[in-house]
N, C-alpha and C. Protein backbone atom coordinates (compact mmCIF):
# COMPACT_ATOMS: atom_id res chain seq x y z
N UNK A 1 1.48 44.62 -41.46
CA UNK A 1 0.15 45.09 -41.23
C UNK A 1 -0.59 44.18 -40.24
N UNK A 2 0.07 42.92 -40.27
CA UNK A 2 -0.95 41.91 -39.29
C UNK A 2 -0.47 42.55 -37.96
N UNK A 3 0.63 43.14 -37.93
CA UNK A 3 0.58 43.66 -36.25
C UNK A 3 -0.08 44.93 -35.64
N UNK A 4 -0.28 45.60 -37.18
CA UNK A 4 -1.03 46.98 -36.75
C UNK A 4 -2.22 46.41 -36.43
N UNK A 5 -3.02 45.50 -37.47
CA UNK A 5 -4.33 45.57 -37.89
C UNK A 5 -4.67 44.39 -37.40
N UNK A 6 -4.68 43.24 -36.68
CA UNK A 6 -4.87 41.99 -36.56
C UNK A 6 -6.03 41.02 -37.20
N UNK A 7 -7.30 42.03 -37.07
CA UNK A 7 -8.82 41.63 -37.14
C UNK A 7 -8.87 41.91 -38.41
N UNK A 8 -7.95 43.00 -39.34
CA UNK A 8 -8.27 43.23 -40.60
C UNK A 8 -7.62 42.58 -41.81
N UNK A 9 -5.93 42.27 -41.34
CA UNK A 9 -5.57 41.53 -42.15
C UNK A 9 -4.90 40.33 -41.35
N UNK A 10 -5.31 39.07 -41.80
CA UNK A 10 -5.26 38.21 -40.84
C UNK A 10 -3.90 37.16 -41.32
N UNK A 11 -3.77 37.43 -42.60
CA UNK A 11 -2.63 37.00 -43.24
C UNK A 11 -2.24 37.69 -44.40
N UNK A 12 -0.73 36.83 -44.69
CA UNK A 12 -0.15 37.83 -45.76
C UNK A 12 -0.66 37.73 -47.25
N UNK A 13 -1.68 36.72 -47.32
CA UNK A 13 -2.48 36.60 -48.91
C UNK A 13 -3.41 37.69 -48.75
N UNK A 14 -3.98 38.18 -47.34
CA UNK A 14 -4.67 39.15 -47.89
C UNK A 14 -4.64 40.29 -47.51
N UNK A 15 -3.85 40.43 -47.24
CA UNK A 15 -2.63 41.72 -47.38
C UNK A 15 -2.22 41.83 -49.49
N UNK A 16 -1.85 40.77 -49.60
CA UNK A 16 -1.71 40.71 -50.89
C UNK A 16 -2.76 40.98 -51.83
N UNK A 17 -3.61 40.64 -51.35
CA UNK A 17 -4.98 40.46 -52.46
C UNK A 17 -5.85 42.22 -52.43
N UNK A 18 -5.15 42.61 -50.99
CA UNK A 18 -5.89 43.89 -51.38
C UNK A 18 -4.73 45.48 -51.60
N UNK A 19 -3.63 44.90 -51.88
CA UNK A 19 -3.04 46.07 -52.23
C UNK A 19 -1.89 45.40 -53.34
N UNK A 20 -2.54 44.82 -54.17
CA UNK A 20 -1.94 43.77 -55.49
C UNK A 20 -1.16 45.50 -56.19
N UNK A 21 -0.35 45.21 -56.76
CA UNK A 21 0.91 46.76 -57.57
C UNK A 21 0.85 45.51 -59.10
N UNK A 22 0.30 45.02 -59.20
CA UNK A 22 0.65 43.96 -60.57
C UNK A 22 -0.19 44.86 -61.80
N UNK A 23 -1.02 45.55 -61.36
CA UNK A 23 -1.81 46.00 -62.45
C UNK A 23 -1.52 47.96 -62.40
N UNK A 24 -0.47 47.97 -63.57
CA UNK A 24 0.00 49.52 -63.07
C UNK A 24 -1.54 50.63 -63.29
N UNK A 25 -2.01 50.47 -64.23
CA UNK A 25 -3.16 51.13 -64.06
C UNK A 25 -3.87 51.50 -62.77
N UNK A 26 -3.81 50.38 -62.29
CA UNK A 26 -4.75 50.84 -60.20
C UNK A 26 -3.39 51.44 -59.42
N UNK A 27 -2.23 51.27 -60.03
CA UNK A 27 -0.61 51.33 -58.57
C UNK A 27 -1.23 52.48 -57.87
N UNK A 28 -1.62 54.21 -58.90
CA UNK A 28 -2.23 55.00 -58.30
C UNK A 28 -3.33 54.74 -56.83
N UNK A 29 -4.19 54.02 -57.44
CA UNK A 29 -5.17 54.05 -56.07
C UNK A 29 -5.00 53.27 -55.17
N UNK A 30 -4.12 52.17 -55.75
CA UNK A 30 -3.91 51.26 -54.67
C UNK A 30 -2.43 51.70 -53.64
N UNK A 31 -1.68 52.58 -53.89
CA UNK A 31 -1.26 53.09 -53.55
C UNK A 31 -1.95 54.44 -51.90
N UNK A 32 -2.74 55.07 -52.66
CA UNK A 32 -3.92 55.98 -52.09
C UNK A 32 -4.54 54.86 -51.14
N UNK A 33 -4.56 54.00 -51.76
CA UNK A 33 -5.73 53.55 -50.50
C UNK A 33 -4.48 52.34 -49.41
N UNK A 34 -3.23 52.02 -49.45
CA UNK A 34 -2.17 51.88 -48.66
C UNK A 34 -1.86 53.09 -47.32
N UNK A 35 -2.15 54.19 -47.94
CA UNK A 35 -1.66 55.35 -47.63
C UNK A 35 -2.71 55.89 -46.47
N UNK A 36 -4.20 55.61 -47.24
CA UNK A 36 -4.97 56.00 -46.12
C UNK A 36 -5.05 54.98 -45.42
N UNK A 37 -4.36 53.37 -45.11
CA UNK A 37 -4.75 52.76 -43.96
C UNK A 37 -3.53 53.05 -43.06
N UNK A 38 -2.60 53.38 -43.26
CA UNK A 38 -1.27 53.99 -42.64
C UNK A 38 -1.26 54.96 -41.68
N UNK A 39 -1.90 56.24 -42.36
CA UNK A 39 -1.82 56.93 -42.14
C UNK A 39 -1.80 57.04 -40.75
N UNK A 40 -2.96 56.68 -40.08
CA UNK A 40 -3.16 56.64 -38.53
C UNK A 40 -2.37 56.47 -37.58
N UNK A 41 -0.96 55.29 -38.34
CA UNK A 41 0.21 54.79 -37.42
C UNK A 41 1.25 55.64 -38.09
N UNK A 42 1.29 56.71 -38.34
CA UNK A 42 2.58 57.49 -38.66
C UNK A 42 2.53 58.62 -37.70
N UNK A 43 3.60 58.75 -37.47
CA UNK A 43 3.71 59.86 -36.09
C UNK A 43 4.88 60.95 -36.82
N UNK A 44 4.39 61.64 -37.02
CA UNK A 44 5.31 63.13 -38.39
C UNK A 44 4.68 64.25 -37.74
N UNK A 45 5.60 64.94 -37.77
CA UNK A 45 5.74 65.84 -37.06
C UNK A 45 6.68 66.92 -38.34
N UNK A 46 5.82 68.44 -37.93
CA UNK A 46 6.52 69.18 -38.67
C UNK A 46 7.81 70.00 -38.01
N UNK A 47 8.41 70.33 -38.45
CA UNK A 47 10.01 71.25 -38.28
C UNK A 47 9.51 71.88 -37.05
N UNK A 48 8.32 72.98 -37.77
CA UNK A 48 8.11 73.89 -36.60
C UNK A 48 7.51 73.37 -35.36
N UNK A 49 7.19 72.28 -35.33
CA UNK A 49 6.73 71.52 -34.14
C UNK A 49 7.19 70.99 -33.14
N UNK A 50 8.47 71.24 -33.80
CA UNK A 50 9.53 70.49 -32.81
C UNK A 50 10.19 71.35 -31.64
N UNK A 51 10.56 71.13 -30.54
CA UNK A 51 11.01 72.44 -29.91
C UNK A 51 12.51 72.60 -30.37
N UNK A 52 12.89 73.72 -30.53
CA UNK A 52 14.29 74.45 -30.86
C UNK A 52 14.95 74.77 -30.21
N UNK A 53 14.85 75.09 -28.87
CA UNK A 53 15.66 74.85 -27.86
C UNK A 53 16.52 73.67 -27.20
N UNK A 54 16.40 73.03 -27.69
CA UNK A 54 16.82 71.65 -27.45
C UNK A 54 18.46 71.73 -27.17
N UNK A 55 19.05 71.51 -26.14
CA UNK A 55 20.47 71.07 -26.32
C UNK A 55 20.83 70.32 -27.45
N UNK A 56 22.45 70.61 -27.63
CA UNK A 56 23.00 69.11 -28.66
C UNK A 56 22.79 67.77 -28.24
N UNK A 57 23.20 66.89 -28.93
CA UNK A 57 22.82 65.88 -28.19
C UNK A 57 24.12 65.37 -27.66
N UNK A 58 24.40 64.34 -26.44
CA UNK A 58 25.29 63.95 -26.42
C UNK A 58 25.57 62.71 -26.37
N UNK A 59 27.10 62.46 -26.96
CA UNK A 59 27.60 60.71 -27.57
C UNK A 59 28.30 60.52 -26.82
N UNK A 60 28.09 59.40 -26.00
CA UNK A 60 29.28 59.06 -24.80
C UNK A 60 29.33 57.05 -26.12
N UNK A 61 30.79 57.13 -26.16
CA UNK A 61 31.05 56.22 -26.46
C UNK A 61 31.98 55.27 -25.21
N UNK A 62 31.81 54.01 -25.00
CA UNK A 62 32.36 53.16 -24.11
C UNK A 62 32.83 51.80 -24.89
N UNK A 63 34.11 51.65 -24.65
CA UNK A 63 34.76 50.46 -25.33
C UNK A 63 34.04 49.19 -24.42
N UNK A 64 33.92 48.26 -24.89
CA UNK A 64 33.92 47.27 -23.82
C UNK A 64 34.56 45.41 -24.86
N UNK A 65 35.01 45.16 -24.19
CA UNK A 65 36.05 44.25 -24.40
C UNK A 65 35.09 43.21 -24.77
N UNK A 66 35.30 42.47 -25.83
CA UNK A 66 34.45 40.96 -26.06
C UNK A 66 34.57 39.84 -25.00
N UNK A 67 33.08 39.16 -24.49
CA UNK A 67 33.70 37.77 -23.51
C UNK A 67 34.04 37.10 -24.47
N UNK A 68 34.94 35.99 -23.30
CA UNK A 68 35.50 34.74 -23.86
C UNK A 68 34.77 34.32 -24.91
N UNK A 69 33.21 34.04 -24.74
CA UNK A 69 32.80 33.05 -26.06
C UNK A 69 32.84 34.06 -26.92
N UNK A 70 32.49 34.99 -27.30
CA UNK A 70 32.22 36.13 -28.44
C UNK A 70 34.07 35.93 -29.04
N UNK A 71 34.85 35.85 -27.90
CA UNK A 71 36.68 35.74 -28.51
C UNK A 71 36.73 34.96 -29.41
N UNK A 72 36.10 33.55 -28.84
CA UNK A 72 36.52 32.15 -29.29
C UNK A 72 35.60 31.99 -30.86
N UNK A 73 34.45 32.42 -30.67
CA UNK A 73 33.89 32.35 -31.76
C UNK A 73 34.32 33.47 -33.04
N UNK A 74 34.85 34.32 -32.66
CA UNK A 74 35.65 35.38 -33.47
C UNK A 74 37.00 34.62 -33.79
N UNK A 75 37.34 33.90 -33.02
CA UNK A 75 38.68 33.49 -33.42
C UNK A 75 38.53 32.14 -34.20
N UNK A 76 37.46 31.30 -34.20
CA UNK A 76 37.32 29.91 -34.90
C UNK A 76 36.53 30.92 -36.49
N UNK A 77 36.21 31.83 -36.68
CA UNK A 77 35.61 32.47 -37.89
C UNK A 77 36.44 32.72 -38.74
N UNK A 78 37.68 33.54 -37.73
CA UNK A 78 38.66 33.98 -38.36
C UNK A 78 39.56 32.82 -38.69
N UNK A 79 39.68 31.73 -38.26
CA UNK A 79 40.85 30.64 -38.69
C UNK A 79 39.97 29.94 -39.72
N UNK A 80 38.30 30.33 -39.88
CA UNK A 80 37.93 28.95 -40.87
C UNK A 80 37.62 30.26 -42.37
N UNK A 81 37.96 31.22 -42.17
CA UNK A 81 38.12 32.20 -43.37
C UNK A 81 39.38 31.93 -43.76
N UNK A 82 40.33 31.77 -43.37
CA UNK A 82 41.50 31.90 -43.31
C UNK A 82 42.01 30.67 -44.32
N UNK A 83 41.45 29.48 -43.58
CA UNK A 83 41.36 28.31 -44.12
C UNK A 83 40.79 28.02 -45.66
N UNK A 84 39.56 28.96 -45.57
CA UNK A 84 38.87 28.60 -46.86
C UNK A 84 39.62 29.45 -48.08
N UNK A 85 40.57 30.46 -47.52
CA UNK A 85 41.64 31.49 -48.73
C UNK A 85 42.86 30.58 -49.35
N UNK A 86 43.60 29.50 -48.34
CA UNK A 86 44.61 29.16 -48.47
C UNK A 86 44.87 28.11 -49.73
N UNK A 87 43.40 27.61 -50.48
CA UNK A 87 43.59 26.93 -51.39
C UNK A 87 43.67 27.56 -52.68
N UNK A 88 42.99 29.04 -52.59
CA UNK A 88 42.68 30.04 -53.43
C UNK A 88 43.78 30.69 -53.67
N UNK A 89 44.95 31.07 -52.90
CA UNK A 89 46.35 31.28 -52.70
C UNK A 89 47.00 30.31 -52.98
N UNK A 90 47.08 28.72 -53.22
CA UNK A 90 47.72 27.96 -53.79
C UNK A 90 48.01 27.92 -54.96
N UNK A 91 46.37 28.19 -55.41
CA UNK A 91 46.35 27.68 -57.00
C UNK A 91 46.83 29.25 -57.90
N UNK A 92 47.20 30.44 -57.80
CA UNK A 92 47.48 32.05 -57.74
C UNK A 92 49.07 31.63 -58.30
């Protein structure tokens, strides 16, 4: 909320202090009143609103090969997993 609201909630205690869920009796309104500060930043849209004509969509998938460091660090992960099994396989 501090990024929606900056000027309103300026930190996360009072963020906390005004939409507290500890007391189930209020969850209702405090809930309701979550809902109406939201509301404004929700972008919903109904079915029929949407256009229907729309093509499918399309998935182009592309392999692309890991660099060297992404290798090396995949490969020192995989030898120190490897490492940390082999005592676990000893004692078996």
């Amino acid at each position: 909320m501090n990024f929606l609201l900056p000027d309103v909630f300026a930190s996360s205690e009072l963020f906390d202090e005004w939409f507290n869920l500890d007391d189930n009796d209020r969850k209702p309104e405090v809930i309701e009143k979550l809902h109406k500060v939201l509301r404004p930043f929700l972008l919903r849209r109904l079915k029929s609103e949407v256009e229907a004509n729309l093509p499918p969509k399309k998935e182009t998938k592309l392999f692309i090969g890991l660099t060297p460091m992404q290798k090396e660090v995949c490969l020192s992960l995989s030898l120190y997993l490897v490492g940390s099994l082999v005592p676990v396989v000893e004692l078996s």
